[in-house]
Protein backbone atom coordinates (compact mmCIF):
# COMPACT_ATOMS: atom_id res chain seq x y z
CA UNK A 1 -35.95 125.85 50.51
CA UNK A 2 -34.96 127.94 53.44
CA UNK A 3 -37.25 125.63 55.68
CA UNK A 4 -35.00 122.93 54.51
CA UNK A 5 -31.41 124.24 54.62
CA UNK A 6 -31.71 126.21 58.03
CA UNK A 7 -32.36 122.52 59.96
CA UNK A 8 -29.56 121.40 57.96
CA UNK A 9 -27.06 123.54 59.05
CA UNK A 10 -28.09 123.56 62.58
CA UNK A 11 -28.06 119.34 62.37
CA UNK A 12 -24.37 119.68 60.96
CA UNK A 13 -23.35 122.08 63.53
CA UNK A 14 -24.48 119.89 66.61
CA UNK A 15 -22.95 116.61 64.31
CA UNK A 16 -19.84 117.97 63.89
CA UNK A 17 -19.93 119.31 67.86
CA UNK A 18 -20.80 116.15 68.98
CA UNK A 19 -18.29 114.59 67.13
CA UNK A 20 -15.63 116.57 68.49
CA UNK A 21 -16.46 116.78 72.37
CA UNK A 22 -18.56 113.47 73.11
CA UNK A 23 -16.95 110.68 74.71
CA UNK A 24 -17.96 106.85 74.61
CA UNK A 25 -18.22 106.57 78.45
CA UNK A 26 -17.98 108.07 81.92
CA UNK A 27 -14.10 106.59 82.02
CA UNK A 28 -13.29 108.62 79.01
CA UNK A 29 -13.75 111.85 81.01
CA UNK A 30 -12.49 113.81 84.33
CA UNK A 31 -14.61 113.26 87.41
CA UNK A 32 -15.30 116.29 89.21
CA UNK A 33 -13.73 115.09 92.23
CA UNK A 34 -10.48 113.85 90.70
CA UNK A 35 -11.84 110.18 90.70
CA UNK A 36 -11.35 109.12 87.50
CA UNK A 37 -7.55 110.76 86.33
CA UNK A 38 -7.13 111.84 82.85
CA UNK A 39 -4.36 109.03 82.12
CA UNK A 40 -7.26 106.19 81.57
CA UNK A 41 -9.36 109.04 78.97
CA UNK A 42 -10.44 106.79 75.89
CA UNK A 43 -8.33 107.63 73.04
CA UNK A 44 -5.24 108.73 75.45
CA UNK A 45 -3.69 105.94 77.10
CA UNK A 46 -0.31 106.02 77.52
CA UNK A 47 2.50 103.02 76.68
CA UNK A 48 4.06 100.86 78.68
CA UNK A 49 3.52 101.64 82.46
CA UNK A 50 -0.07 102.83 81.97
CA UNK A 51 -1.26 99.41 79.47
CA UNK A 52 0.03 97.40 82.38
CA UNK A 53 -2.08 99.27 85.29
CA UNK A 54 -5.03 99.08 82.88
CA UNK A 55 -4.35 95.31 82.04
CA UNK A 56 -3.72 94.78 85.93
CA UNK A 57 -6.79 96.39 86.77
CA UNK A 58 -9.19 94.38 83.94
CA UNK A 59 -8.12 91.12 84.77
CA UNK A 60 -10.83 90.98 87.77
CA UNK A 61 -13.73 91.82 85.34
CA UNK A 62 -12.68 89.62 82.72
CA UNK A 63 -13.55 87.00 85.11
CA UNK A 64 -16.49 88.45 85.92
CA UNK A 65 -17.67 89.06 82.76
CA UNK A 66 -17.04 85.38 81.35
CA UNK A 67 -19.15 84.27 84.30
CA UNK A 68 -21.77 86.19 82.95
CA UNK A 69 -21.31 85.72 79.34
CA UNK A 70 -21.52 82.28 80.35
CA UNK A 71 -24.80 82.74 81.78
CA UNK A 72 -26.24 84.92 79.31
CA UNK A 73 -25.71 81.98 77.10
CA UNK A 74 -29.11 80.09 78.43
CA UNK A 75 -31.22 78.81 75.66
CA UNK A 76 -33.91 80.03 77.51
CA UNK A 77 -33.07 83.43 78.17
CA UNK A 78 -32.18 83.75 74.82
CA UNK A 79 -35.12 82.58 73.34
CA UNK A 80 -37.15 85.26 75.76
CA UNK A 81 -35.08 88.31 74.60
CA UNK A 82 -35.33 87.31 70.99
CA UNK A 83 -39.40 86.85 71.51
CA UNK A 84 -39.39 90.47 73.22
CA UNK A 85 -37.16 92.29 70.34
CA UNK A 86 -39.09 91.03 68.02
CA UNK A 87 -42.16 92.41 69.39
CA UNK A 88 -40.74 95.37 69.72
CA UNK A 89 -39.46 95.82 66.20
CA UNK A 90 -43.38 94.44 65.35
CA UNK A 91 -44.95 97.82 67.34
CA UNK A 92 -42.03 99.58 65.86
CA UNK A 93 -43.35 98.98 62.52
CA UNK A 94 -46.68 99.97 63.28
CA UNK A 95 -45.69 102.94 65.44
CA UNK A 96 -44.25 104.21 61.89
CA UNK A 97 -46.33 103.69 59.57
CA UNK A 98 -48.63 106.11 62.03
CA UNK A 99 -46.01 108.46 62.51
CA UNK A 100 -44.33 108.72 59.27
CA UNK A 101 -47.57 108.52 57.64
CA UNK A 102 -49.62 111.34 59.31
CA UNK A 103 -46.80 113.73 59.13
CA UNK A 104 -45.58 113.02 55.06
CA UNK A 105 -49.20 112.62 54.32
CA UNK A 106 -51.50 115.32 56.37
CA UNK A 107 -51.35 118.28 53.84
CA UNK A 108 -52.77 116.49 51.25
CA UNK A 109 -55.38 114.49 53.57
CA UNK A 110 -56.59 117.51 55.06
CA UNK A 111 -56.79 119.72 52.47
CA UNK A 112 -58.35 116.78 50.34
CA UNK A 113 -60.34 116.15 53.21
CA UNK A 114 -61.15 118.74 55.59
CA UNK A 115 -60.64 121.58 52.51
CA UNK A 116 -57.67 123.23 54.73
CA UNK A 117 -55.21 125.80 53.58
CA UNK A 118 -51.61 124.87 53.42
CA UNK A 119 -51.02 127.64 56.17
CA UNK A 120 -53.79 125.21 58.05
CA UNK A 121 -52.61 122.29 57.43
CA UNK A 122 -49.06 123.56 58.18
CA UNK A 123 -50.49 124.56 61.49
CA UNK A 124 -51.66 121.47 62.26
CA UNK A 125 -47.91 119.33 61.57
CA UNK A 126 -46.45 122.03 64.08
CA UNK A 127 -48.88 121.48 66.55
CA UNK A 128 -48.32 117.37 65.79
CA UNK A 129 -44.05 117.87 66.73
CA UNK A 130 -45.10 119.99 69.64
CA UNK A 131 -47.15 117.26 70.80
CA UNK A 132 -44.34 114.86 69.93
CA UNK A 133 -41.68 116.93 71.74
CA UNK A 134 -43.40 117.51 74.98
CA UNK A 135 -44.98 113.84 74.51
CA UNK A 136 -41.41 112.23 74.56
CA UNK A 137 -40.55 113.68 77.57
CA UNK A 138 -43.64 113.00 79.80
CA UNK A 139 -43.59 109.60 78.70
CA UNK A 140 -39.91 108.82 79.70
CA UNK A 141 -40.58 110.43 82.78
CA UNK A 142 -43.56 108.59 83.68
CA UNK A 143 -42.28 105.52 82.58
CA UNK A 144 -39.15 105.69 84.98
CA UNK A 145 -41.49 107.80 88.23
CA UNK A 146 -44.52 105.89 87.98
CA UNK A 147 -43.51 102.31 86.69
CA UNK A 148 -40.41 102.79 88.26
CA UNK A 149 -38.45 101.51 84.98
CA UNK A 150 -40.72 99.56 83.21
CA UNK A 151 -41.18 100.91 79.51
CA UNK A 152 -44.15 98.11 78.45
CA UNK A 153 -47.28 100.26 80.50
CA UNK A 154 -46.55 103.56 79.32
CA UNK A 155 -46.03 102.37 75.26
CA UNK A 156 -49.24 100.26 75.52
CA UNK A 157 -51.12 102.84 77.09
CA UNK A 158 -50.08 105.60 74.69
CA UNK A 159 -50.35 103.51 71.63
CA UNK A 160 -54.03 102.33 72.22
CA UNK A 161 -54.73 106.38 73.43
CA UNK A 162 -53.60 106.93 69.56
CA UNK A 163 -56.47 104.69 67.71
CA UNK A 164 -59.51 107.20 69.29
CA UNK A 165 -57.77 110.50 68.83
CA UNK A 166 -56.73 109.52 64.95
CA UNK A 167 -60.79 108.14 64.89
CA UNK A 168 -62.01 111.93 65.45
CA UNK A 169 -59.34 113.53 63.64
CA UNK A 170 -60.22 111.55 60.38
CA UNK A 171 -63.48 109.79 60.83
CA UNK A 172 -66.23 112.23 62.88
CA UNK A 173 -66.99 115.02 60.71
CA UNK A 174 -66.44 118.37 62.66
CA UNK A 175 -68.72 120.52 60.49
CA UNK A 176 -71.77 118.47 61.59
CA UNK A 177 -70.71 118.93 65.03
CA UNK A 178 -72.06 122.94 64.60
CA UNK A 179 -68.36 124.03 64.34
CA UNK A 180 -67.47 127.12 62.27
CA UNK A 181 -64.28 126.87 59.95
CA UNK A 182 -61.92 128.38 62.54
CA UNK A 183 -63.15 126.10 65.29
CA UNK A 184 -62.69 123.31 62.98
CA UNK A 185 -59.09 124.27 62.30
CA UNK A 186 -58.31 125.21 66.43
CA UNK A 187 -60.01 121.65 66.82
CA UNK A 188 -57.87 119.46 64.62
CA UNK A 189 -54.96 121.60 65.84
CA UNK A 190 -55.70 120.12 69.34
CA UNK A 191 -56.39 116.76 67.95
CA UNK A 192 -52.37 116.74 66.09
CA UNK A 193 -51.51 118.25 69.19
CA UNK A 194 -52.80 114.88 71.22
CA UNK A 195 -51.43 112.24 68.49
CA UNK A 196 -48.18 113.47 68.46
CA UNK A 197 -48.07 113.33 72.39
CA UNK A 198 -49.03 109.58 72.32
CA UNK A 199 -47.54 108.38 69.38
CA UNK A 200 -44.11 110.01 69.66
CA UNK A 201 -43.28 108.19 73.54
CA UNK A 202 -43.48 104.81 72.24
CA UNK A 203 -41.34 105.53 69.35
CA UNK A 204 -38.99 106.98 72.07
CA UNK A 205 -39.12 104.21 74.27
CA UNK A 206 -38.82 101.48 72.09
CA UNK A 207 -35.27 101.90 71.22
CA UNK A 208 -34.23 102.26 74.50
CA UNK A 209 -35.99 99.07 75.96
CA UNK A 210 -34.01 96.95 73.38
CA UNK A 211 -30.93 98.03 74.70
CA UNK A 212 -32.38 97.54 78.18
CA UNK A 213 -33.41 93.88 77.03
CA UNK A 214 -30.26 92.75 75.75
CA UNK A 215 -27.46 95.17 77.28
CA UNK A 216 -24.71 92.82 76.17
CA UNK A 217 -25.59 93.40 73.17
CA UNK A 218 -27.04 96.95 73.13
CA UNK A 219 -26.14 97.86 70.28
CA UNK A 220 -27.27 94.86 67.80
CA UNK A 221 -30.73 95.26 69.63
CA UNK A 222 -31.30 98.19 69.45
CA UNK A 223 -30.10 98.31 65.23
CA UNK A 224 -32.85 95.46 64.65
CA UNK A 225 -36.15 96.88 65.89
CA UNK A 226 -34.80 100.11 64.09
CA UNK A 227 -34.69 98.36 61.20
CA UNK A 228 -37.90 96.74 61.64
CA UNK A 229 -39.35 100.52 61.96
CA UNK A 230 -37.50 101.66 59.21
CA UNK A 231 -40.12 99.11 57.39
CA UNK A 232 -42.88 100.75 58.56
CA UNK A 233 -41.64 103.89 57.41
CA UNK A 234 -40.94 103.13 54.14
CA UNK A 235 -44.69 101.73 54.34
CA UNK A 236 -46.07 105.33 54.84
CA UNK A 237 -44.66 106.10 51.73
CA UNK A 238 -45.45 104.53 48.25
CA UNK A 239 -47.44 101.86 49.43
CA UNK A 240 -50.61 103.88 51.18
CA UNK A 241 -50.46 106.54 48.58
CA UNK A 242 -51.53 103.78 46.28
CA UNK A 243 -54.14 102.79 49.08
CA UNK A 244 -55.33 105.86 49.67
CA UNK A 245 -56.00 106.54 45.71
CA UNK A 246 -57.55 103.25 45.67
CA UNK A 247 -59.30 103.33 48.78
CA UNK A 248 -59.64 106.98 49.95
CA UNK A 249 -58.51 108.61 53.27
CA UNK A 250 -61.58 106.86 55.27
CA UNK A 251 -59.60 103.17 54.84
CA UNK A 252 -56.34 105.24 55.55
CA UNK A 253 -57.48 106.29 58.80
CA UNK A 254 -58.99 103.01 59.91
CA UNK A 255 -55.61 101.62 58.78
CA UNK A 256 -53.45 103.98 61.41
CA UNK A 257 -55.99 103.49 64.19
CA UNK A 258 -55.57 99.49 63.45
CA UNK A 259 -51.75 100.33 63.65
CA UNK A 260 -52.20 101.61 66.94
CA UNK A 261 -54.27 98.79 68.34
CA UNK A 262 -51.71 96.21 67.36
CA UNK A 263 -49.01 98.04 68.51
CA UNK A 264 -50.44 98.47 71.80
CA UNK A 265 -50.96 94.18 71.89
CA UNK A 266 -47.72 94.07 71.07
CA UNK A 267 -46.73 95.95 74.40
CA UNK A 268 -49.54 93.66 76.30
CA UNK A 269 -47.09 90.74 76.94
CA UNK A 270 -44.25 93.41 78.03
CA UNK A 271 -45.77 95.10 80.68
CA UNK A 272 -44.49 93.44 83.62
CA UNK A 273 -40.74 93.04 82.10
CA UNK A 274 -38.59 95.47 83.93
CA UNK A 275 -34.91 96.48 82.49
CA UNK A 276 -31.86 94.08 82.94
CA UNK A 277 -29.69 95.20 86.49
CA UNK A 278 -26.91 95.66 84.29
CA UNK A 279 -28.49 97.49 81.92
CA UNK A 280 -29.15 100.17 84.18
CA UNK A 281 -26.12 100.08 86.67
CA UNK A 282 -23.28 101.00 84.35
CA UNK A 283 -24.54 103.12 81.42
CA UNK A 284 -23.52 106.98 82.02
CA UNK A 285 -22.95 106.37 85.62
CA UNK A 286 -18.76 107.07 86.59
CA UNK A 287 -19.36 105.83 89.87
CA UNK A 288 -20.37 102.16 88.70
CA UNK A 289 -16.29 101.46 88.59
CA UNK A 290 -15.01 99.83 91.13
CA UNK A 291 -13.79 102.55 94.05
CA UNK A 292 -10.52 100.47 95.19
CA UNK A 293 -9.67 100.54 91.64
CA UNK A 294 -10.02 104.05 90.66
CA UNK A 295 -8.55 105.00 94.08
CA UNK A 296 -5.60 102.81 93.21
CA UNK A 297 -5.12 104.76 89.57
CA UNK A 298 -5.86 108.45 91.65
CA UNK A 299 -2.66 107.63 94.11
CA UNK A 300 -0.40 105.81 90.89
């Protein structure tokens, strides 16, 4: 119970701290230099004098912005973006059903299975979040050093690295490899270890590249291939416990490392498809605002 309420608590602290000291953009806060004055902070303007700077100063990027609503408006384009999301939220779904499945499911598999402890088999979900953790990070990294930007190589690459690590988890038996109980144990430790490295970047990743995809509308993007997921999850649940008492663990695994082969197709055709300019020019970055502007606010 403990194990539960302790995460809990911490989660609500950090909600309730975020809630309370986050702002929505870079003009909501102070710039270090004095750039950006504390008269234009979201949730602060002031009546009268300041709504007509900030009007004044808008009326440039409305233009702006129509011109490119205009041309966001392309069959074409639209038709692309839609075809991408929805491959996205496809190798979202299967992404879960791996994830969500192998952790809800691994106690019982490998003690079922393997004939682990709980304490084992507890052992082995840590080592799967560590792998996750550390995972998430290397892969954002690489994807943005290495591919400078592109999110398609790094998701494909991880998801197909999923379908042979799962295949010696689940499918090779360890004991006829001459391993002792221990080494078996140490050995599938590794083995969580390595599936929660891959499989936890592209369920990183994915959200973000919707939002790179479409970053005029970021937010609906980003909401569907969640959704899509969310499928997936609910997948790993009631459905494949009633495959895996028809069917036993053997079909389960061949089901997650078929999960991770079609997820990685559905990266195939994404590979080359780097983010939007805008998409990466304006999010978190104060300086994307328009220097004569802020200048002009600094000496009102």
């Amino acid at each position: 119970r403990y194990a539960v309420l302790l995460p809990s608590a911490i989660a609500l602290v950090v909600a309730v701290t975020l809630f309370l000291f986050l702002k929505d953009s870079p003009r909501c806060l102070d710039d270090n230099n004095g750039s950006v004055p504390a008269r234009i902070r979201c949730g602060n303007a002031e009546t009268g004098k300041t709504d007509q700077r900030a009007s004044s100063v808008t009326e440039g990027e409305e233009v702006k912005k129509e011109k490119v609503k205009k041309g966001r408006q392309s069959s074409t384009s639209s038709i692309i973006v839609v075809y991408r999301l929805v491959l996205l939220g496809l190798a979202y779904f299967f992404i879960s059903i791996i994830r969500q499945g192998i952790g809800d499911w691994s106690t019982v598999a490998l003690k079922e299975e393997k004939g682990f402890t709980r304490a084992q088999a507890s052992q082995c979900l840590v080592m799967l979040e560590v792998g996750a953790f550390i995972g998430g990070l290397a892969g954002g990294i690489a994807s943005d050093k290495v591919f400078q930007g592109r999110r398609g190589p790094i998701m494909c690459i991880f998801s197909a690295m999923c379908a042979p690590i799962i295949y010696a988890a689940f499918c090779m038996e360890l004991e006829a490899q001459g391993l002792d109980d221990s080494m078996v144990v140490t050995v599938m430790s590794v083995l969580y270890w390595l599936i929660g490295f891959f499989s936890f970047a592209p369920h990183v990743l994915i959200g973000l590249f919707a939002r790179e995809l479409a970053p005029a509308n970021a937010s609906t993007a980003g909401g569907f291939v969640k959704a899509v997921g969310q499928m997936g999850g609910a997948f790993a649940g009631a459905p494949l416990s009633k495959l895996v008492g028809r069917y036993g663990w053997g079909f389960t695994a061949q089901l997650w490392i078929s999960n991770s082969l079609l997820a990685a197709a559905c990266f195939v055709p994404l590979w080359s498809v780097e983010p939007t300019p805008s998409s990466t020019s304006n999010y978190g970055n104060s300086k994307s605002y328009d220097e004569k502007d802020l200048q002009k606010k600094k000496d009102d």
